[in-house]
Protein backbone atom coordinates (compact mmCIF):
# COMPACT_ATOMS: atom_id res chain seq x y z
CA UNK A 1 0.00 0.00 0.00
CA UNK A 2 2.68 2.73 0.94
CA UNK A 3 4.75 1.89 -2.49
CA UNK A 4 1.72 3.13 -4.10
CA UNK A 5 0.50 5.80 -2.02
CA UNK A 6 1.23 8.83 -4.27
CA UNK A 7 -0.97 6.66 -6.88
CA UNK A 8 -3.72 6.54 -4.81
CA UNK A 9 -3.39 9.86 -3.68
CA UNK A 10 -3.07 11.37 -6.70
CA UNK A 11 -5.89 9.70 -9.30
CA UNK A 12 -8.44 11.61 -10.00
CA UNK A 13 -11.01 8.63 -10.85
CA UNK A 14 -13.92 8.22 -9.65
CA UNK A 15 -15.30 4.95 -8.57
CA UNK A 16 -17.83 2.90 -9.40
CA UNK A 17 -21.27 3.66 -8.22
CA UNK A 18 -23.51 0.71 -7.64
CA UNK A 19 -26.66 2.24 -7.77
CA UNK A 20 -25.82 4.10 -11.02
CA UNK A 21 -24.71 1.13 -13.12
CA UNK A 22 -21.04 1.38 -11.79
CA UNK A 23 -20.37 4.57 -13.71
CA UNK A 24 -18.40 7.61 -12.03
CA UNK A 25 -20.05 10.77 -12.54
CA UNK A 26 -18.14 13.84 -14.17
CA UNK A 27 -17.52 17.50 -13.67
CA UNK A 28 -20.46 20.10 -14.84
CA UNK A 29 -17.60 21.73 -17.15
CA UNK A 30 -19.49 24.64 -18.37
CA UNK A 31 -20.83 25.38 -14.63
CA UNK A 32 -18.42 24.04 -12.22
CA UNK A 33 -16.69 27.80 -11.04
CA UNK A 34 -20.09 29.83 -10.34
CA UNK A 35 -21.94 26.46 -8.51
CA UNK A 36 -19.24 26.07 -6.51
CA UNK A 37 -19.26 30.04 -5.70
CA UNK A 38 -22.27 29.41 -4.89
CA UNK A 39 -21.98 26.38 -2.14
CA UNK A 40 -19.05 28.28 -0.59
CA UNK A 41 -22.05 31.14 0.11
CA UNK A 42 -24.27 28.88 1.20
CA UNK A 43 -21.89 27.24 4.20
CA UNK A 44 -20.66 31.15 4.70
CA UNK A 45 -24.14 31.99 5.37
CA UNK A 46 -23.89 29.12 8.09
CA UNK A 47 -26.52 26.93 6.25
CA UNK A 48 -27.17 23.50 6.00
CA UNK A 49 -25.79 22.79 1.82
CA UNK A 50 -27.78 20.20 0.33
CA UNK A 51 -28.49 18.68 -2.51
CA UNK A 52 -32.04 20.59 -2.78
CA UNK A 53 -30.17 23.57 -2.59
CA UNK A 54 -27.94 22.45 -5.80
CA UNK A 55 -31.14 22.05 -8.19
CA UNK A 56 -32.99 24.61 -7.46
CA UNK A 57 -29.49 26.73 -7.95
CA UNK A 58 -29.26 24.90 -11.42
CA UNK A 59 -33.20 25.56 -12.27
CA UNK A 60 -32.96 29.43 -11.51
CA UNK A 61 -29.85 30.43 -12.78
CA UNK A 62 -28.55 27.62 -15.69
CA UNK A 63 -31.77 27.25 -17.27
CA UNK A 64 -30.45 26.62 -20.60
CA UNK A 65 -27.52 24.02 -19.31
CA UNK A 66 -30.22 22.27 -17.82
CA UNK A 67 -32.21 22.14 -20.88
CA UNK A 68 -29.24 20.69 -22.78
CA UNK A 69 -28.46 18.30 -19.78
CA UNK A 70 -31.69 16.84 -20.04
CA UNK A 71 -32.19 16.65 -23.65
CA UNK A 72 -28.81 14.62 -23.75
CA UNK A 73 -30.69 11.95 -21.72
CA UNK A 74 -32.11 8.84 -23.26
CA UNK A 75 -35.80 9.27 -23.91
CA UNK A 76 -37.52 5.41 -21.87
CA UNK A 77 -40.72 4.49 -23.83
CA UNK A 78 -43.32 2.98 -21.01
CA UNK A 79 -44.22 -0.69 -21.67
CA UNK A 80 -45.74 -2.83 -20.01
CA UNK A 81 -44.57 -3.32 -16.11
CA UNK A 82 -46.39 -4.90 -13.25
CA UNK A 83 -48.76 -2.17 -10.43
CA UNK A 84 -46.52 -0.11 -8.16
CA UNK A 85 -47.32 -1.59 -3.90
CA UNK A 86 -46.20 1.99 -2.89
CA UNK A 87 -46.10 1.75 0.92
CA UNK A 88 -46.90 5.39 2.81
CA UNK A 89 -45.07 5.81 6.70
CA UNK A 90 -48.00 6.43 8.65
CA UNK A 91 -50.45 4.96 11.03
CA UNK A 92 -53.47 2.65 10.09
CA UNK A 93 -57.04 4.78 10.21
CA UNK A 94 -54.93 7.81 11.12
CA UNK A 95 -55.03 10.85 9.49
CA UNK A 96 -52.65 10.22 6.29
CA UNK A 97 -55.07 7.42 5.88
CA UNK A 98 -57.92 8.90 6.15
CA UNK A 99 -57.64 12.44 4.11
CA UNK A 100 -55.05 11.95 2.20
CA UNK A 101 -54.70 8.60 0.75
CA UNK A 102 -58.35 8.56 -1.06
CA UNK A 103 -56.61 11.65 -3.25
CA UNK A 104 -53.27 9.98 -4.31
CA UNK A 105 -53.69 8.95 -8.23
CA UNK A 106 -55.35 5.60 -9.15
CA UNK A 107 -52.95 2.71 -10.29
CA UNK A 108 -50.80 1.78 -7.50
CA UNK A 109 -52.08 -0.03 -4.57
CA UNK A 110 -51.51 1.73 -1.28
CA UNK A 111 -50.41 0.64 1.89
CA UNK A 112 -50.18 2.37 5.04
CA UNK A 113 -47.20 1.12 7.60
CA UNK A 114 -46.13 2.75 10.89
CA UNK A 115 -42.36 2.57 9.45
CA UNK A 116 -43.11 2.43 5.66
CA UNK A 117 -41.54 -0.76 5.90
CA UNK A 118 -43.13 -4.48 4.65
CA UNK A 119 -44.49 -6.66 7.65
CA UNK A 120 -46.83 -9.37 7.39
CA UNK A 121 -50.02 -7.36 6.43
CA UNK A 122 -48.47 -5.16 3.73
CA UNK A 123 -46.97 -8.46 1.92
CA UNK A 124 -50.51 -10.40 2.06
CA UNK A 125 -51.84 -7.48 0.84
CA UNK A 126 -49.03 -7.14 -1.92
CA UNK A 127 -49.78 -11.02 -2.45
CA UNK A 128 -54.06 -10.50 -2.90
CA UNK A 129 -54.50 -7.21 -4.60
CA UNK A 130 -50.92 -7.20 -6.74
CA UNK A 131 -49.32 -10.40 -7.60
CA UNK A 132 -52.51 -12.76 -8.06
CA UNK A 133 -54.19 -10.67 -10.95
CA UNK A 134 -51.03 -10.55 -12.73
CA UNK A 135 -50.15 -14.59 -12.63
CA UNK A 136 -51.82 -16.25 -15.99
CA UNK A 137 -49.52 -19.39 -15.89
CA UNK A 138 -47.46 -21.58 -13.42
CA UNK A 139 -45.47 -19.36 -11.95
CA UNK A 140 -42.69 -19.00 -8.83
CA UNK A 141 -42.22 -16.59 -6.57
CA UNK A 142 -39.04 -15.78 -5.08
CA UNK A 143 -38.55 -14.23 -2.27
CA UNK A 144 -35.49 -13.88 0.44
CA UNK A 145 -35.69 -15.45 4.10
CA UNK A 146 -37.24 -11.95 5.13
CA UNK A 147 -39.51 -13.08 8.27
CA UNK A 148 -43.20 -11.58 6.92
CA UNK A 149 -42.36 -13.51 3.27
CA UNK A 150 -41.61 -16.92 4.82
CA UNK A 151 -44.20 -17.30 7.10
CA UNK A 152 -46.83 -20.23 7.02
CA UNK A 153 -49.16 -17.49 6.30
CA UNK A 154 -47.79 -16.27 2.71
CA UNK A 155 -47.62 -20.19 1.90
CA UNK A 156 -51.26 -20.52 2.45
CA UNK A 157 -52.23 -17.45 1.03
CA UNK A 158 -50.69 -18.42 -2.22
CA UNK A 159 -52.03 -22.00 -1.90
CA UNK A 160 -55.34 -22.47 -0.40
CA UNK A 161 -56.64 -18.89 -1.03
CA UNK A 162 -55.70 -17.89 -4.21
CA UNK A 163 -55.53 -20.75 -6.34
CA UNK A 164 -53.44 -18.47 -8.66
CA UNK A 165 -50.95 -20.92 -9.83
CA UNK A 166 -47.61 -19.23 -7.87
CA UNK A 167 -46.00 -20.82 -5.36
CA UNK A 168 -43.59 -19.43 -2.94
CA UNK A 169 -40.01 -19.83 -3.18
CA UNK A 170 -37.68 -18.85 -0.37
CA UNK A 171 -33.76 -18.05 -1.68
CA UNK A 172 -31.53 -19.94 0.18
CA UNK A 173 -29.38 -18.14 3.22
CA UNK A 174 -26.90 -15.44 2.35
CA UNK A 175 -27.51 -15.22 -1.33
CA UNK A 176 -29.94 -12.61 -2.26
CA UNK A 177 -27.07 -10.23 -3.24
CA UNK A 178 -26.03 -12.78 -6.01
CA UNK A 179 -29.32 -14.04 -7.21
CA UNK A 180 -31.48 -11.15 -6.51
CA UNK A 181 -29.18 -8.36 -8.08
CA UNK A 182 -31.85 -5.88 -7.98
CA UNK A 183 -29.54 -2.61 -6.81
CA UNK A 184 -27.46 -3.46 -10.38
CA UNK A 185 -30.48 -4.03 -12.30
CA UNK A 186 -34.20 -2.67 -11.92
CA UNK A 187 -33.05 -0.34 -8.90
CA UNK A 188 -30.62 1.26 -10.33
CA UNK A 189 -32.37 2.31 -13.37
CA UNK A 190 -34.79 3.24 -11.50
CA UNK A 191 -33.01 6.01 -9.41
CA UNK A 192 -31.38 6.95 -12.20
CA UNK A 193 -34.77 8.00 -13.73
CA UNK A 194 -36.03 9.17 -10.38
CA UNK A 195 -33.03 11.80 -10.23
CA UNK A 196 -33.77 12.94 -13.55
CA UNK A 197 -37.08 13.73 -13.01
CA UNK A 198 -36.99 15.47 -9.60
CA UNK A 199 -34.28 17.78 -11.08
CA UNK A 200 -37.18 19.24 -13.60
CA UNK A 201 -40.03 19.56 -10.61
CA UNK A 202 -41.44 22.44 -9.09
CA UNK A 203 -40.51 22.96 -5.04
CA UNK A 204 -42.85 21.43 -2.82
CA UNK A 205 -42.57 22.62 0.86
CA UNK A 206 -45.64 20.82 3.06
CA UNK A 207 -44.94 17.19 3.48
CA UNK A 208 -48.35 16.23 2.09
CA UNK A 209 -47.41 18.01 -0.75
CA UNK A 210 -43.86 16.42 -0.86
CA UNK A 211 -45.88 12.89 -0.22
CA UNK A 212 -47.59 13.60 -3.51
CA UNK A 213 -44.68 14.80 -5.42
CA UNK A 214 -43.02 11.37 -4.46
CA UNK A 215 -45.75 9.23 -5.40
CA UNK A 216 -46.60 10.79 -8.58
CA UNK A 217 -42.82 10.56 -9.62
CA UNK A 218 -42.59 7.16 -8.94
CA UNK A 219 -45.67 6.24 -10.61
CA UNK A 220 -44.27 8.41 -13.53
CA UNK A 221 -40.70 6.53 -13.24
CA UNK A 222 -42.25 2.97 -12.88
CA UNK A 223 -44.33 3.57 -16.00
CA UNK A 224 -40.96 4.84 -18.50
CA UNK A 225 -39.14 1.99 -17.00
CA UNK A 226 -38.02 -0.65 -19.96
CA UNK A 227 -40.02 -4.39 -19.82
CA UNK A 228 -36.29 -5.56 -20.51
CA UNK A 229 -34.76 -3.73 -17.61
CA UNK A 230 -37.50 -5.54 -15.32
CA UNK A 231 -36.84 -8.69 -16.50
């Protein structure tokens, strides 16, 4: 290692992102000197700097690099993907529940979770209302040794209730990372697209209104998102 530190120390590469499809990012050229200007003002102010504070920088004052910037992307034409389970953290019958969810946009199915995380009720209801009208033929579901998908429960719901033809296949211990690759593959992608929209959006401020602005991006994402990328 110390043979090669002035190596290390002095590349300027950048490394491999995972969620981006292992590609470094590069330097906004034409932009670099005032943005940076303008983070140095930010932190002299004795703000928080975030990322937030970058776009809307870049909307207000580089309108027409943006414009270029976003034309240079690859247009995704929508095909056909499986509903969106788009899980909202909040509490059951509370007040997200109650007044706000009936407004979101049709499409997804919504689910309501203290933590926005999946447990046992959000995965039956992922398995009823999601999976079972999509399943036409013999299919198999994998899933990794989370506790909620490996439960007796999801084995009879797939089973006895639905009679849909999918049965439930656990992945076996320690290798969801090698035959799940979904951060490489559909996730990735996915932010990528996610990022590129956001950039273009209006500033939301309430977090109802930042709620919607989520879910209608997503929805918006999921729909551009290549049938081969899913696969």
């Amino acid at each position: 290692m110390k043979r090669h530190r002035v190596t290390y120390l002095g590349t300027t590469h950048h490394g491999g992102w995972a969620t981006f499809q292992g590609k470094g990012r590069g330097e906004f050229q034409t932009i670099s000197s005032d943005l940076v200007d303008f983070m140095e003002s930010v932190r002299d102010g004795e703000h928080f700097l975030t990322t937030a504070h970058l776009v809307t920088w870049v909307k207000s004052y580089q309108p027409q690099w943006l414009s270029a910037y976003m034309t240079d992307k690859s247009n995704d034409s929508a095909r056909k993907t499986m509903p969106l389970l788009i899980t909202i953290k909040g509490t059951p019958g509370g007040e997200i529940d109650v007044d706000e969810l009936p407004t979101y946009p049709p499409g997804p199915v919504y689910a309501m979770q203290k933590t926005a995380c999946m447990d046992q009720r959000v995965w039956s209801l992922y398995l009823r209302e999601v999976l079972q009208p999509e399943v036409d033929c013999p299919s198999v579901v994998l899933a990794d040794k989370f506790t909620c998908n490996v439960l007796k429960k999801s084995y009879n719901i797939l089973e006895d209730e639905l009679f849909c033809s999918a049965y439930l296949q656990p992945l076996p211990a320690n290798t969801t990372s090698v035959l799940q690759p979904l951060d490489m593959g559909v996730m990735g992608r996915f932010k990528q697209i996610c990022h590129r929209k956001w950039i273009t959006e209006v500033k939301v401020v309430t977090a109802a209104e930042k709620r919607l602005s989520m879910i209608q991006r997503t929805i918006k994402v999921w729909e551009d998102m290549k049938e081969d990328t899913v696969r």
